[in-house]
Protein backbone atom coordinates (compact mmCIF):
# COMPACT_ATOMS: atom_id res chain seq x y z
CA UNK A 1 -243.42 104.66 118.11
CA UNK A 2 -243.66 101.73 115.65
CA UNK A 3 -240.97 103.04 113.38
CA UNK A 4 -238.36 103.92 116.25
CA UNK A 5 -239.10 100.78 118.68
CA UNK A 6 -241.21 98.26 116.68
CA UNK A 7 -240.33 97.93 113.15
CA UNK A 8 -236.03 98.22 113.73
CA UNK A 9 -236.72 95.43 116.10
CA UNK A 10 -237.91 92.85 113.24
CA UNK A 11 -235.45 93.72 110.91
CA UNK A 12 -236.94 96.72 109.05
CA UNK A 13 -234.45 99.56 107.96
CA UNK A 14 -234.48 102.82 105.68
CA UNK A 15 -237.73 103.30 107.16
CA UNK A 16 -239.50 107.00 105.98
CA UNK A 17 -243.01 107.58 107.88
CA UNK A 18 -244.68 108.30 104.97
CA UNK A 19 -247.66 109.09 105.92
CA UNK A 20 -246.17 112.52 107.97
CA UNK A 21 -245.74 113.71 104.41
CA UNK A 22 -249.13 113.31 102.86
CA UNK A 23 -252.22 111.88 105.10
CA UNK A 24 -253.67 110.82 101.40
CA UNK A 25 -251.29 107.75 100.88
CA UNK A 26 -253.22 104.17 102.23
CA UNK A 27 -250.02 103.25 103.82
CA UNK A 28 -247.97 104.63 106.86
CA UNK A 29 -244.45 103.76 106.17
CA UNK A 30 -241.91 102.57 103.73
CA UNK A 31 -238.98 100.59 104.42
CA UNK A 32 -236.72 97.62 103.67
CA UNK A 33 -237.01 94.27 105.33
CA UNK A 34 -234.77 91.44 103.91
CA UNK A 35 -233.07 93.41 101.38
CA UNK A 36 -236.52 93.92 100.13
CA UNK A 37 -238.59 97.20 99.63
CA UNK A 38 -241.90 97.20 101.48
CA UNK A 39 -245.23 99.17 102.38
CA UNK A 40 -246.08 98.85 106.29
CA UNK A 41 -249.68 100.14 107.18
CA UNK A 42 -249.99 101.01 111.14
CA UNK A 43 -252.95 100.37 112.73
CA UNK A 44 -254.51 100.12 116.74
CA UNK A 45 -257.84 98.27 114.85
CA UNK A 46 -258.36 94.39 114.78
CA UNK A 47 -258.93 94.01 111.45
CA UNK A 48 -258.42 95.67 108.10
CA UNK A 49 -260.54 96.49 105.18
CA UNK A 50 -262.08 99.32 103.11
CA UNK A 51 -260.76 101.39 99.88
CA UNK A 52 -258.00 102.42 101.61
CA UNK A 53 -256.53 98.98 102.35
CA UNK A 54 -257.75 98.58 98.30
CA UNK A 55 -255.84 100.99 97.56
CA UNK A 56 -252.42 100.14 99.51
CA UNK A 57 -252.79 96.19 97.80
CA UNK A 58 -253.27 97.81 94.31
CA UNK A 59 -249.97 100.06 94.88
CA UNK A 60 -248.14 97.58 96.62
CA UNK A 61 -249.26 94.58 93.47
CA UNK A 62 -248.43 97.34 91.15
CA UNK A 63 -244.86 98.73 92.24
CA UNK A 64 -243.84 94.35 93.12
CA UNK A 65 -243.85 95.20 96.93
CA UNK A 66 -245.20 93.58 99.75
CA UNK A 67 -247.60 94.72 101.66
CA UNK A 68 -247.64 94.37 105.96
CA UNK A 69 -250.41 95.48 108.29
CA UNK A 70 -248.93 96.17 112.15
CA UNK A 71 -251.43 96.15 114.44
CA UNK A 72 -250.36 97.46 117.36
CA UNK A 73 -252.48 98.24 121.05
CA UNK A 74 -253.41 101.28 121.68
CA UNK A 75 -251.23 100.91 124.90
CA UNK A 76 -248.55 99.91 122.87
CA UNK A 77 -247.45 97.40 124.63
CA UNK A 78 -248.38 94.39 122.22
CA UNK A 79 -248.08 93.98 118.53
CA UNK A 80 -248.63 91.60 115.32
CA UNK A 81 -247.23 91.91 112.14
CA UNK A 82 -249.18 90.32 109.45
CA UNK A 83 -248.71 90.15 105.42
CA UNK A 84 -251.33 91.58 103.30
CA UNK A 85 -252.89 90.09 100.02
CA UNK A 86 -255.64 90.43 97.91
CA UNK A 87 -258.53 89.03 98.91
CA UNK A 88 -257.75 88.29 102.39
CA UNK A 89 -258.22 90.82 104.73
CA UNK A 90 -255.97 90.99 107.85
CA UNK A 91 -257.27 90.60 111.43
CA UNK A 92 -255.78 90.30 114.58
CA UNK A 93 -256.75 87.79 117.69
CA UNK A 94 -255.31 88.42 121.09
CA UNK A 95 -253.28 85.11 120.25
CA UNK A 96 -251.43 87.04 117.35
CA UNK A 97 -250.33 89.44 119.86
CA UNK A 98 -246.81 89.69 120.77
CA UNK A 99 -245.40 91.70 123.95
CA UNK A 100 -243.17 94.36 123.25
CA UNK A 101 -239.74 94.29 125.17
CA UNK A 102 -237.85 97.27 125.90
């Protein structure tokens, strides 16, 4: 859902679910948004946190990527997209929320 009707939407391309291929990698997809490469970490959670979301930051710091946390309700209807960095973990208010448009 988020890489076929959310993520194309806002500009992301090349995208490869990567998380179909190993359920051990802290991230769910990888892509390229603005000419850039980037991680993308799908969630239906507010917030974000945990050695897992450790572990995404230190890969994305350490291969010069950035990092984005899509939260996304579990109806699917709404979504935010929010940057991730270290020391700041991401949460999302109702007010972050934006209504997906088919």
């Amino acid at each position: 859902m988020a890489i076929t009707r959310i993520l194309p939407r806002l500009g992301f391309t090349n995208l490869v679910h990567i998380s179909k291929l190993s359920r051990y990698v802290p991230f769910d997809v990888v892509g390229t948004w603005k000419g850039a490469r980037v991680l993308v970490d799908v969630t239906t959670c507010v917030g974000k946190g945990g050695p897992y979301l450790s572990s995404a930051i230190s890969l994305a710091e350490a291969l010069r990527v950035t990092l984005f946390i899509l939260f996304v309700k579990p109806d699917l209807k709404s979504f935010a997209l929010k940057p991730v960095k270290r020391g700041h973990d991401p949460y999302c208010s109702l007010s972050d929320l934006e209504m997906l448009r088919d």
